[in-house]
Protein backbone atom coordinates (compact mmCIF):
# COMPACT_ATOMS: atom_id res chain seq x y z
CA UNK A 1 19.60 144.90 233.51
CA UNK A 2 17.53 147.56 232.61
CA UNK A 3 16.42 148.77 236.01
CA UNK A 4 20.20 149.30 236.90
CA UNK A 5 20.64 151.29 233.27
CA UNK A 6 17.38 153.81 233.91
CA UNK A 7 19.37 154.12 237.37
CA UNK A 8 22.35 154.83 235.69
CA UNK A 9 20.69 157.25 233.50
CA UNK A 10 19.01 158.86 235.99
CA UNK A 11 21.54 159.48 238.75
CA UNK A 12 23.46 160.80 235.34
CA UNK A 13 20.52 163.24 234.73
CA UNK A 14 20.55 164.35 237.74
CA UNK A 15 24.66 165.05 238.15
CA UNK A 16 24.59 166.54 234.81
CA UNK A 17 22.13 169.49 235.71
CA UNK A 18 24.41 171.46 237.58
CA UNK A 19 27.04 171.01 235.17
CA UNK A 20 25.03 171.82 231.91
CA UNK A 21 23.97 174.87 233.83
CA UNK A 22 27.64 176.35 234.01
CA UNK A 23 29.07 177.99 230.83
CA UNK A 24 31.27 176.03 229.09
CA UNK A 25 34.98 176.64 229.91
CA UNK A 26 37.27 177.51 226.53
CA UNK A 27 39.15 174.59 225.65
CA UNK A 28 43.57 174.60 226.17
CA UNK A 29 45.20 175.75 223.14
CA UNK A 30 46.68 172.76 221.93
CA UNK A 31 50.25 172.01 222.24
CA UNK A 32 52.38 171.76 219.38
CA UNK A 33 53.24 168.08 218.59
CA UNK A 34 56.87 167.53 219.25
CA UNK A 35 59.16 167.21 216.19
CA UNK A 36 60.25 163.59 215.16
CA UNK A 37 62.94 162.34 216.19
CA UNK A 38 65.93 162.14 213.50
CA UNK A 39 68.75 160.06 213.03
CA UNK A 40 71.04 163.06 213.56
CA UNK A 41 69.59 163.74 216.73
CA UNK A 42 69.96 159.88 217.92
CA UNK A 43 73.92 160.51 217.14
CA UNK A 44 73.86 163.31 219.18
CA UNK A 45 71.83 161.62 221.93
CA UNK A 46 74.26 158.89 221.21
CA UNK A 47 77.88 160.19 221.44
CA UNK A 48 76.38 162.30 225.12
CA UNK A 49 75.14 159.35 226.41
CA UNK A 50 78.53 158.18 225.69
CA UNK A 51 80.41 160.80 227.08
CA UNK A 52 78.35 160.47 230.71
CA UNK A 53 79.06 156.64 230.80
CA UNK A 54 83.09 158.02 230.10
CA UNK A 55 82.29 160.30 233.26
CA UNK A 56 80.17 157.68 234.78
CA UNK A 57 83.40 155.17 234.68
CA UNK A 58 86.18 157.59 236.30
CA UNK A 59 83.73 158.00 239.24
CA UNK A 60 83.03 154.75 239.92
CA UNK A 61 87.07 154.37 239.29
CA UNK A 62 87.10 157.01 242.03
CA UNK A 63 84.84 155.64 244.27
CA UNK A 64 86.10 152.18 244.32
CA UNK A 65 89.77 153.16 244.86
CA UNK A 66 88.34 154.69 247.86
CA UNK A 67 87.15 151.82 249.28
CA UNK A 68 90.75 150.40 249.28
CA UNK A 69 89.78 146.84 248.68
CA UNK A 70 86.71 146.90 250.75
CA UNK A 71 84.40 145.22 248.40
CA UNK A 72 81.22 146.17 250.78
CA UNK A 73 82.37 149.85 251.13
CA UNK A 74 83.13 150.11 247.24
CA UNK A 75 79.53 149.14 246.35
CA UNK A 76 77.87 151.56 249.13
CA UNK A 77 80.24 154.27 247.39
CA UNK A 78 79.20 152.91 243.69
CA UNK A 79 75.17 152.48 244.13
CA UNK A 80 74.90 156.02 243.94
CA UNK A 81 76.77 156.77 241.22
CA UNK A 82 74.89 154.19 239.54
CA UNK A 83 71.49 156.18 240.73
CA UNK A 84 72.82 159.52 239.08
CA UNK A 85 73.61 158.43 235.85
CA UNK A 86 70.64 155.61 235.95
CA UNK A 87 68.14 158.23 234.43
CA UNK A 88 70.27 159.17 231.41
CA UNK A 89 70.50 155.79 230.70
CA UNK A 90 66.57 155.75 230.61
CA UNK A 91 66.02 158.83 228.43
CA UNK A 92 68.13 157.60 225.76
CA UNK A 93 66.66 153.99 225.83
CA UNK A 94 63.45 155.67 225.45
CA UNK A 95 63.96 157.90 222.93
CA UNK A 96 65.56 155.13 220.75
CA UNK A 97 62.24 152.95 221.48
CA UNK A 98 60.48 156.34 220.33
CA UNK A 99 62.73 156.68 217.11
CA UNK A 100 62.13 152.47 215.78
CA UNK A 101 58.32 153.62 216.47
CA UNK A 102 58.36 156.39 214.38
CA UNK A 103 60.12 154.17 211.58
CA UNK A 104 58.36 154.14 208.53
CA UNK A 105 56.64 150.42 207.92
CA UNK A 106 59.68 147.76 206.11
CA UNK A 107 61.90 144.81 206.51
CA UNK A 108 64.64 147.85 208.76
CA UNK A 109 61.55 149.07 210.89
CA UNK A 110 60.45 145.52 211.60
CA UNK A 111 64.41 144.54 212.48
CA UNK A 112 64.57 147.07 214.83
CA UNK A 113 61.80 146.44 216.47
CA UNK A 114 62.87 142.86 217.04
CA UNK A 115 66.20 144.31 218.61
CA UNK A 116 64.67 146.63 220.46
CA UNK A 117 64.22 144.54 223.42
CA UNK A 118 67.77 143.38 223.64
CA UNK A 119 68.94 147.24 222.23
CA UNK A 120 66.64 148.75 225.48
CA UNK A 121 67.93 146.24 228.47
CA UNK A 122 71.75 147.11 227.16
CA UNK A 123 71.53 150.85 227.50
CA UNK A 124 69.40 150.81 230.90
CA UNK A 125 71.62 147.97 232.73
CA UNK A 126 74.95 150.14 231.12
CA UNK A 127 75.01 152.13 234.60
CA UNK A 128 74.66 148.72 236.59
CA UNK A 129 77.21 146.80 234.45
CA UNK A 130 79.62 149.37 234.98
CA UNK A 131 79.47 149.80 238.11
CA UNK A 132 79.99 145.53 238.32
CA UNK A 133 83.09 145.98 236.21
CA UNK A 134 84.26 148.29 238.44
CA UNK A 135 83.44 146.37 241.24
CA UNK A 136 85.09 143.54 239.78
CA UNK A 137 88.37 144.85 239.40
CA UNK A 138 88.55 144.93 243.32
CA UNK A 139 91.62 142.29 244.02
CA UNK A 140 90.53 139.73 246.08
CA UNK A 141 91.22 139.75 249.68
């Protein structure tokens, strides 16, 4: 044990010389830390993550009307729909998980983090369970 530490040591020594002997680099300026998140800003985030999963809906509407019936066709059209509007989906699940966080400590803080598992798989699969609605109102051959 303490033959491999003095080896440890050493072969530390002996890496360190060359860099001790350069001059010291000035740190990064530090980056200002981003503002909190408000509740205003998570009704904004809100209602536009809304009005993509509106858009989101007529395309897929699109799409599977040109499929005309072909269930296999309509979900090769759909998947990438789904994959455009998948990442909106994620930014706005994250910055809610973000926002419960940042809650101050209480009995609404430790609510929301309970839901926040359930609140967090909704708005992710959203894309996904739109695109199965969608899917699903393909009549049946």
């Amino acid at each position: 044990m303490i033959l491999r530490l003095a080896l440890t040591a050493t072969a530390m020594l002996a890496l360190s010389g060359p860099v001790l002997a350069q001059q010291a680099t000035p740190a990064a300026p530090a980056a200002a830390a981003p503002a909190p998140v408000t509740e205003a800003d998570i009704q904004a985030a809100g209602e536009a993550f809304g009005a993509k999963m509106e858009a989101m809906g007529q395309e897929l509407g699109t799409a599977v009307a040109a499929a005309n019936g072909d269930a296999a066709r309509a979900r090769t059209n759909t998947d990438p729909i789904v994959a455009k509007y998948q990442p909106d989906a994620d930014a706005f699940s994250a910055m809610l998980t973000g926002f419960f966080a940042a809650m101050p400590e209480g009995p609404q803080k430790a609510q929301m983090t309970a839901m926040a598992p359930i609140i967090e798989a909704e708005i992710k699969g959203a894309p996904g369970k739109a695109r199965d609605q969608a899917l699903a109102a393909i009549p049946a051959p």
